[in-house]
N, C-alpha and C. Protein backbone atom coordinates (compact mmCIF):
# COMPACT_ATOMS: atom_id res chain seq x y z
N UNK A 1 27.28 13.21 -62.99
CA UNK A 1 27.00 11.80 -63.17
C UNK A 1 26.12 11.33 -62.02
N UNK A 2 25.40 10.48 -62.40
CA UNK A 2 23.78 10.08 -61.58
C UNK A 2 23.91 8.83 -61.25
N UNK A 3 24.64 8.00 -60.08
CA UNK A 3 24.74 6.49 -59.46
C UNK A 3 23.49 5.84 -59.46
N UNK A 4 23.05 5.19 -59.75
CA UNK A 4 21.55 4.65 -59.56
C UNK A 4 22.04 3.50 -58.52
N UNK A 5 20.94 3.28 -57.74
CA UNK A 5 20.85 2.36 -56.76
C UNK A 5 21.18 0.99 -56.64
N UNK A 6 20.99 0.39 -58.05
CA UNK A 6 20.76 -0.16 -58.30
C UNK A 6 22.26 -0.68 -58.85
N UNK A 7 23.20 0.28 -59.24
CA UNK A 7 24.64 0.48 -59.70
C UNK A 7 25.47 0.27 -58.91
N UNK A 8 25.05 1.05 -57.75
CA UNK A 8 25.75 1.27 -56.64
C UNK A 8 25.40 -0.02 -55.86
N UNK A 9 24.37 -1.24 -55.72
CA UNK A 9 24.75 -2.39 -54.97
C UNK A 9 25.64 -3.36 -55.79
N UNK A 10 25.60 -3.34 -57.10
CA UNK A 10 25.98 -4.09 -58.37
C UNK A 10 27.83 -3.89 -57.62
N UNK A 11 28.39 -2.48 -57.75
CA UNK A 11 29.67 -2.13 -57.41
C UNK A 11 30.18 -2.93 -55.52
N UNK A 12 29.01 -2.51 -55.02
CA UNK A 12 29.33 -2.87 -53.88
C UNK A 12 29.37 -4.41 -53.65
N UNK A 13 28.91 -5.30 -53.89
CA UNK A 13 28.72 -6.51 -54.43
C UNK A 13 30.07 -7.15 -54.57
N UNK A 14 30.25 -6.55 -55.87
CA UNK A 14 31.77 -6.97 -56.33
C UNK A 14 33.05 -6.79 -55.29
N UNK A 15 32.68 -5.95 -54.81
CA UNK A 15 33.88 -5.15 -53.81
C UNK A 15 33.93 -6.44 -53.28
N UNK A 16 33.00 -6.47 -52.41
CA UNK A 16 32.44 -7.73 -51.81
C UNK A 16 33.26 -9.16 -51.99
N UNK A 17 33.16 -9.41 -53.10
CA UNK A 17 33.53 -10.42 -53.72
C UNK A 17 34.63 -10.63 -53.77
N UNK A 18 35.13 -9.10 -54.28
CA UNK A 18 36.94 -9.35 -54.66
C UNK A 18 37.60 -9.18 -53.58
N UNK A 19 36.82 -8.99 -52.25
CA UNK A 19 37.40 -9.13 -50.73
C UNK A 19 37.60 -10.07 -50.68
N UNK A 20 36.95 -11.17 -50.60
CA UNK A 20 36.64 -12.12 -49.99
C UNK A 20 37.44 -13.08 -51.00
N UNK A 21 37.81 -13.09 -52.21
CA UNK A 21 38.54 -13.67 -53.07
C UNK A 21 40.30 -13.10 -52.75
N UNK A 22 40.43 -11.70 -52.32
CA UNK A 22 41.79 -11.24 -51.65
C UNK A 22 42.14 -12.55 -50.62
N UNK A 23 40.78 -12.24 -49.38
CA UNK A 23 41.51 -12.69 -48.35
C UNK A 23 41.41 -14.05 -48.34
N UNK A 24 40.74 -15.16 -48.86
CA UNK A 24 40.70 -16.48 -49.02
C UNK A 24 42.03 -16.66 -49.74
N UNK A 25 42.43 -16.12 -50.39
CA UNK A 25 44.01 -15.89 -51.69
C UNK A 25 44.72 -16.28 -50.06
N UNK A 26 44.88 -14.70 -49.67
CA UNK A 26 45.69 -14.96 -48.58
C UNK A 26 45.89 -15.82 -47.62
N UNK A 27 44.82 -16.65 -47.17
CA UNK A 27 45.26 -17.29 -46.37
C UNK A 27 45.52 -18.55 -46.49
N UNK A 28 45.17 -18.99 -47.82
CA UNK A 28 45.70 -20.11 -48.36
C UNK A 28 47.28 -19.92 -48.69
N UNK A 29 48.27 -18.70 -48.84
CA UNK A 29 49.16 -18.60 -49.22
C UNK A 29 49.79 -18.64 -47.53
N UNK A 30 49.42 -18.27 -46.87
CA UNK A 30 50.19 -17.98 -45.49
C UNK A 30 50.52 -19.45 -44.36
N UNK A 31 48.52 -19.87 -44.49
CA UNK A 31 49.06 -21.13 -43.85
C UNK A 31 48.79 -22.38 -44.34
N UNK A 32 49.27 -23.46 -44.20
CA UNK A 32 49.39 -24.65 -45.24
C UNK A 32 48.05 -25.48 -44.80
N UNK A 33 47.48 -25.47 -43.49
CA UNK A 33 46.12 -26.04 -43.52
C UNK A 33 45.30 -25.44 -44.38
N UNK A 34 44.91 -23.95 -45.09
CA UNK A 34 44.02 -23.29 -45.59
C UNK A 34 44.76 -23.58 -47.39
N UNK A 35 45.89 -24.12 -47.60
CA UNK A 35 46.23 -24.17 -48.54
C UNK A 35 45.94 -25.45 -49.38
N UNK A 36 45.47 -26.41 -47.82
CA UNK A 36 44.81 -28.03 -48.77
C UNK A 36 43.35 -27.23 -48.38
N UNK A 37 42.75 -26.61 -48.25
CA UNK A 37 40.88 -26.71 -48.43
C UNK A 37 41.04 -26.14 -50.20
N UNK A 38 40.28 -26.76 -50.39
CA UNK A 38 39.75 -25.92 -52.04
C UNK A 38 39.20 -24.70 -51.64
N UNK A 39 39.91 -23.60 -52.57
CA UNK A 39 39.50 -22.14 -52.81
C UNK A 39 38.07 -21.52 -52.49
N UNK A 40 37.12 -22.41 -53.59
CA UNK A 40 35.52 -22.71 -53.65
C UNK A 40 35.08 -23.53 -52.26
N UNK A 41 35.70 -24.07 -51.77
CA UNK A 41 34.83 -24.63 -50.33
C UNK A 41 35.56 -23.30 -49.22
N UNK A 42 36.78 -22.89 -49.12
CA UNK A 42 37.18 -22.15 -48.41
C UNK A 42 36.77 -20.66 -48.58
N UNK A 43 36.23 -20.18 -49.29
CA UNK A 43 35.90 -18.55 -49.92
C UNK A 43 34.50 -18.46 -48.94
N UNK A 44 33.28 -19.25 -49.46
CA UNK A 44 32.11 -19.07 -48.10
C UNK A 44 32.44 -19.20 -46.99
N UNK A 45 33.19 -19.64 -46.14
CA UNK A 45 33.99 -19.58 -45.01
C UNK A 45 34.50 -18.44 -44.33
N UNK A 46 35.03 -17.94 -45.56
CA UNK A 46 35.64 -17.02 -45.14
C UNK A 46 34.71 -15.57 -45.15
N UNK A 47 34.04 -15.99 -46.11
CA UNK A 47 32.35 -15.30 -46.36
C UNK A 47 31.93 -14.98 -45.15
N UNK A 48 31.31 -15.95 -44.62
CA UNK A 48 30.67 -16.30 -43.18
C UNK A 48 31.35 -15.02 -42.03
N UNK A 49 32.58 -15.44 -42.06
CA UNK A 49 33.71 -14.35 -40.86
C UNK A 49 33.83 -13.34 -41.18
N UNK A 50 33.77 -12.90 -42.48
CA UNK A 50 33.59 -11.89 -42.92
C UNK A 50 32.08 -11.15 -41.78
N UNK A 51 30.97 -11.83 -42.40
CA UNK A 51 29.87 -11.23 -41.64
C UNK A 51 29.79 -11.01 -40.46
N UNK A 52 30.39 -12.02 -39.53
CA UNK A 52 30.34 -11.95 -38.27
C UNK A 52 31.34 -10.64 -37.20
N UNK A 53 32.52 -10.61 -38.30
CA UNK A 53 32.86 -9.90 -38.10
C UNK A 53 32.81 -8.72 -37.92
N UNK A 54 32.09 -8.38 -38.63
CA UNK A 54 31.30 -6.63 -39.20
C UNK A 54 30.47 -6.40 -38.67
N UNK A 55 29.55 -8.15 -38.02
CA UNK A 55 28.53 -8.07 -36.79
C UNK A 55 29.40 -7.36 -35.67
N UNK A 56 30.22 -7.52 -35.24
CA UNK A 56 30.84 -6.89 -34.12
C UNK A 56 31.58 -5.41 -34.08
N UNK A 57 31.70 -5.40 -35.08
CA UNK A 57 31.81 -3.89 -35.45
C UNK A 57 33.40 -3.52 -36.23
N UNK A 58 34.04 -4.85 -36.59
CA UNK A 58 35.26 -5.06 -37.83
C UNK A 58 34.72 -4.81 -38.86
N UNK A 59 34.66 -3.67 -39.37
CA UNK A 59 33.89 -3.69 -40.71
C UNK A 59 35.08 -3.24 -41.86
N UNK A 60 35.81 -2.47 -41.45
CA UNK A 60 37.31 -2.22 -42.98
C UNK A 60 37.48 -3.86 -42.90
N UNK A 61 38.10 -3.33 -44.32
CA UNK A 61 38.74 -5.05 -44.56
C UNK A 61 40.45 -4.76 -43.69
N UNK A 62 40.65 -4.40 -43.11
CA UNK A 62 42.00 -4.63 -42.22
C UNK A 62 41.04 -5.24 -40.84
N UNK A 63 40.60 -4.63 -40.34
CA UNK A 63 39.72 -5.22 -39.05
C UNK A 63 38.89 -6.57 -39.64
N UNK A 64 38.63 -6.81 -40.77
CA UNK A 64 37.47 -7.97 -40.83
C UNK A 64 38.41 -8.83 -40.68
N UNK A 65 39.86 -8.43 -41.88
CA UNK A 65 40.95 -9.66 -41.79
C UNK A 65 41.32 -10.31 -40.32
N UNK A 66 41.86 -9.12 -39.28
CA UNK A 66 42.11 -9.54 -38.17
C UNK A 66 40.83 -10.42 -37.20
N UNK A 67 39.92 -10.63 -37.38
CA UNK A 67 38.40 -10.98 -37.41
C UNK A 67 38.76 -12.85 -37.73
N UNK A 68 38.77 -12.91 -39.50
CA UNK A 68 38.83 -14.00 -40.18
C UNK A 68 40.35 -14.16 -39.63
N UNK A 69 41.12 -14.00 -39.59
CA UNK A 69 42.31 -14.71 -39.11
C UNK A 69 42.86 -15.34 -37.84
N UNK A 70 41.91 -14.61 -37.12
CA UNK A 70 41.67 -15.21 -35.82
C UNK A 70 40.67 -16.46 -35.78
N UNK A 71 40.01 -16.68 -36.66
CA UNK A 71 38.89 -17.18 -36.62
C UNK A 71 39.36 -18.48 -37.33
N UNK A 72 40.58 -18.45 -38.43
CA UNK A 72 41.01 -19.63 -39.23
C UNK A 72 42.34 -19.94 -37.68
N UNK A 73 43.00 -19.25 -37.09
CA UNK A 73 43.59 -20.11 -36.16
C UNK A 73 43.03 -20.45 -34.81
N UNK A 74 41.93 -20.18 -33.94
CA UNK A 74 41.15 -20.70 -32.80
C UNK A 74 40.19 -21.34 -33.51
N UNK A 75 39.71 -21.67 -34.39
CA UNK A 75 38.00 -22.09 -34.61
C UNK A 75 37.50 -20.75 -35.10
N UNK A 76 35.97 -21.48 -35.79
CA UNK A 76 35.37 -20.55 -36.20
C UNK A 76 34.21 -20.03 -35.41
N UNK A 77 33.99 -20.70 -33.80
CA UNK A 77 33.40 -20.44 -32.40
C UNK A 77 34.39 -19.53 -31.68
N UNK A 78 35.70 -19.26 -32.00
CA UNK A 78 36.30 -18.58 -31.25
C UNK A 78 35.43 -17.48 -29.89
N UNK A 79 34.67 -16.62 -30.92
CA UNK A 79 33.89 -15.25 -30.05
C UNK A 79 32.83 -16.25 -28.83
N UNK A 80 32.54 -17.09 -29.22
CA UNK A 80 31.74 -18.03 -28.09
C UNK A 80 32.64 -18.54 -26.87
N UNK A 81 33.80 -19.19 -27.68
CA UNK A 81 34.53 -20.46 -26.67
C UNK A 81 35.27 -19.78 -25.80
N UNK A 82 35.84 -18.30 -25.74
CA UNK A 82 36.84 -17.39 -25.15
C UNK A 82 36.13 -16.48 -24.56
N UNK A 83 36.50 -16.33 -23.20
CA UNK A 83 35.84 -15.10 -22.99
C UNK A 83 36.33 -14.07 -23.09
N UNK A 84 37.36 -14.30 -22.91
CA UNK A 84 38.54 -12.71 -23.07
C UNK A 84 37.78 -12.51 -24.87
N UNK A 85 37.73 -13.10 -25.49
CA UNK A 85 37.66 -12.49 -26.71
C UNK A 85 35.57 -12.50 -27.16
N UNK A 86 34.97 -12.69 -26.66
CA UNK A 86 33.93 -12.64 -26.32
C UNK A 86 33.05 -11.54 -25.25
N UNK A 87 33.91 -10.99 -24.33
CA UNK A 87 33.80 -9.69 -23.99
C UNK A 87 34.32 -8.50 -24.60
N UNK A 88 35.68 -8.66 -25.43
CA UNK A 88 35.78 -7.21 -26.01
C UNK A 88 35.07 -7.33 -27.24
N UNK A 89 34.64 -8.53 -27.84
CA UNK A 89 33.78 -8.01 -29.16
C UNK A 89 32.40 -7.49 -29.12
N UNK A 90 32.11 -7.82 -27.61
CA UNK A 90 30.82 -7.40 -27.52
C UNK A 90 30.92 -6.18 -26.84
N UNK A 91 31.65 -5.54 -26.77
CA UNK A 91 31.87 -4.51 -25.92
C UNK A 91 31.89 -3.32 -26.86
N UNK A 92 32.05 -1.99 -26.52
CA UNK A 92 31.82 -0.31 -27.26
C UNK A 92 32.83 -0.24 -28.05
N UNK A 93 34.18 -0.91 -27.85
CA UNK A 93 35.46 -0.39 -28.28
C UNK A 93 34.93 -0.56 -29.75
N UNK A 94 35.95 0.47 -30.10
CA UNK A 94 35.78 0.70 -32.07
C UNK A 94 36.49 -0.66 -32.70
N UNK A 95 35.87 -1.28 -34.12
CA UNK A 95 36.47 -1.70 -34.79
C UNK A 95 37.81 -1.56 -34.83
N UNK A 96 38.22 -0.80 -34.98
CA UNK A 96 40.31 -1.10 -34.55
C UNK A 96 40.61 -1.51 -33.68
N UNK A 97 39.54 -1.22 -32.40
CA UNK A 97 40.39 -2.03 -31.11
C UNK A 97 40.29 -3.23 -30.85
N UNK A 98 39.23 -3.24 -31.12
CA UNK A 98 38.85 -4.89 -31.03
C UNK A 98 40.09 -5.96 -32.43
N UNK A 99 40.28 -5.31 -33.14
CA UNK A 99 41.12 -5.74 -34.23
C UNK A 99 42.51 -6.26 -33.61
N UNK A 100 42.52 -4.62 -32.99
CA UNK A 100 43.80 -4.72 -32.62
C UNK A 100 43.92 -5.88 -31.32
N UNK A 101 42.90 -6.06 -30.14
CA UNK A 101 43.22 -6.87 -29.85
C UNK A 101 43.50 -8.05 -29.95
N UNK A 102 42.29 -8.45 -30.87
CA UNK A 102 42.76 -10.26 -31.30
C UNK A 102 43.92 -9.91 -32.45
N UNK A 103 44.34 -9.21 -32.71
CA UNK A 103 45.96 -9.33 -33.02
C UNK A 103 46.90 -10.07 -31.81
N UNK A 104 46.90 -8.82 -31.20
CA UNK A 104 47.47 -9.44 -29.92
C UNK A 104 47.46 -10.16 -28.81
N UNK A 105 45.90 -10.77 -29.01
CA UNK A 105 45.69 -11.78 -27.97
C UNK A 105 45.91 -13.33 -28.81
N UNK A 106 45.74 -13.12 -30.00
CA UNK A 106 46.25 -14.18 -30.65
C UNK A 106 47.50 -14.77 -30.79
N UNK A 107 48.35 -14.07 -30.72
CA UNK A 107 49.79 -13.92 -30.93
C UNK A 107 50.44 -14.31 -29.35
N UNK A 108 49.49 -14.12 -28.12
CA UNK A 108 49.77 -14.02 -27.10
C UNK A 108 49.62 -15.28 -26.80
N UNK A 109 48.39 -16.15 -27.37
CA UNK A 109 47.86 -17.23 -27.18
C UNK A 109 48.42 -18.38 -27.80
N UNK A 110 49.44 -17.84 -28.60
CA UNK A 110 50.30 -18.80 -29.25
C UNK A 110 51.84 -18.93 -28.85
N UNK A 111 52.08 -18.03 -28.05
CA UNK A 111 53.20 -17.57 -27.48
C UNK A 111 53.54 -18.41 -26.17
N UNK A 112 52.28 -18.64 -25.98
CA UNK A 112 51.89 -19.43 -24.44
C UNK A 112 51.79 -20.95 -24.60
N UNK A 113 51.59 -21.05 -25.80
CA UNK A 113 51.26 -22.50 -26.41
C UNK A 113 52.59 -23.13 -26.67
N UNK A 114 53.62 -22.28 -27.09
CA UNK A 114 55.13 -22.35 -27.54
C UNK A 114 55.42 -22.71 -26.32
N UNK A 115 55.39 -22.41 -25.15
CA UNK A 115 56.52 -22.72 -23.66
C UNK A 115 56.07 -23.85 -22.82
């Protein structure tokens, strides 16, 4: 069987799409600010973080998520306004690490916000 080029952006596209329709799903289900934006105003949004994300080198959709989810709880300037999180995205570490950190610098940053 012979993929034509042309097939193969058509597929990739969609992937695309039904990402970005996953994770907009999700985060309207998780937190209740993302649950009053409309779907259709919130999906390019999430579009957007998507890209930026993958700019930095989050490119699986587990790393883009950790990316966009950081990005729906600091702002969507986060990588600008922080430097802690503005030096490791610009930095060598692989897509997982960087993932993995704003996992945990997020979680850290809210932890701190709690006391």
């Amino acid at each position: 069987m012979i993929i034509r080029k042309q097939q193969l952006t058509f597929l990739n596209e969609h992937q695309a799409a039904t990402y970005e329709l996953r994770l907009t799903r999700f985060l309207r289900e998780q937190f209740p600010e993302a649950a009053e934006v409309d779907a259709a105003e919130l999906r390019p949004a999430v579009a957007a973080q998507i890209c930026k994300g993958r700019a930095y080198g989050c490119e699986d959709e587990q790393d883009a998520a950790a990316y966009v989810i950081t990005a729906w709880l600091l702002g969507t300037d986060f990588d600008a306004r922080f430097p802690a999180a503005r030096d490791v995205l610009a930095s060598s570490l692989s897509g997982k690490m960087k993932a993995r950190f704003l996992e945990e610098w997020t979680k850290e940053m809210f932890q701190e916000l709690e006391h």
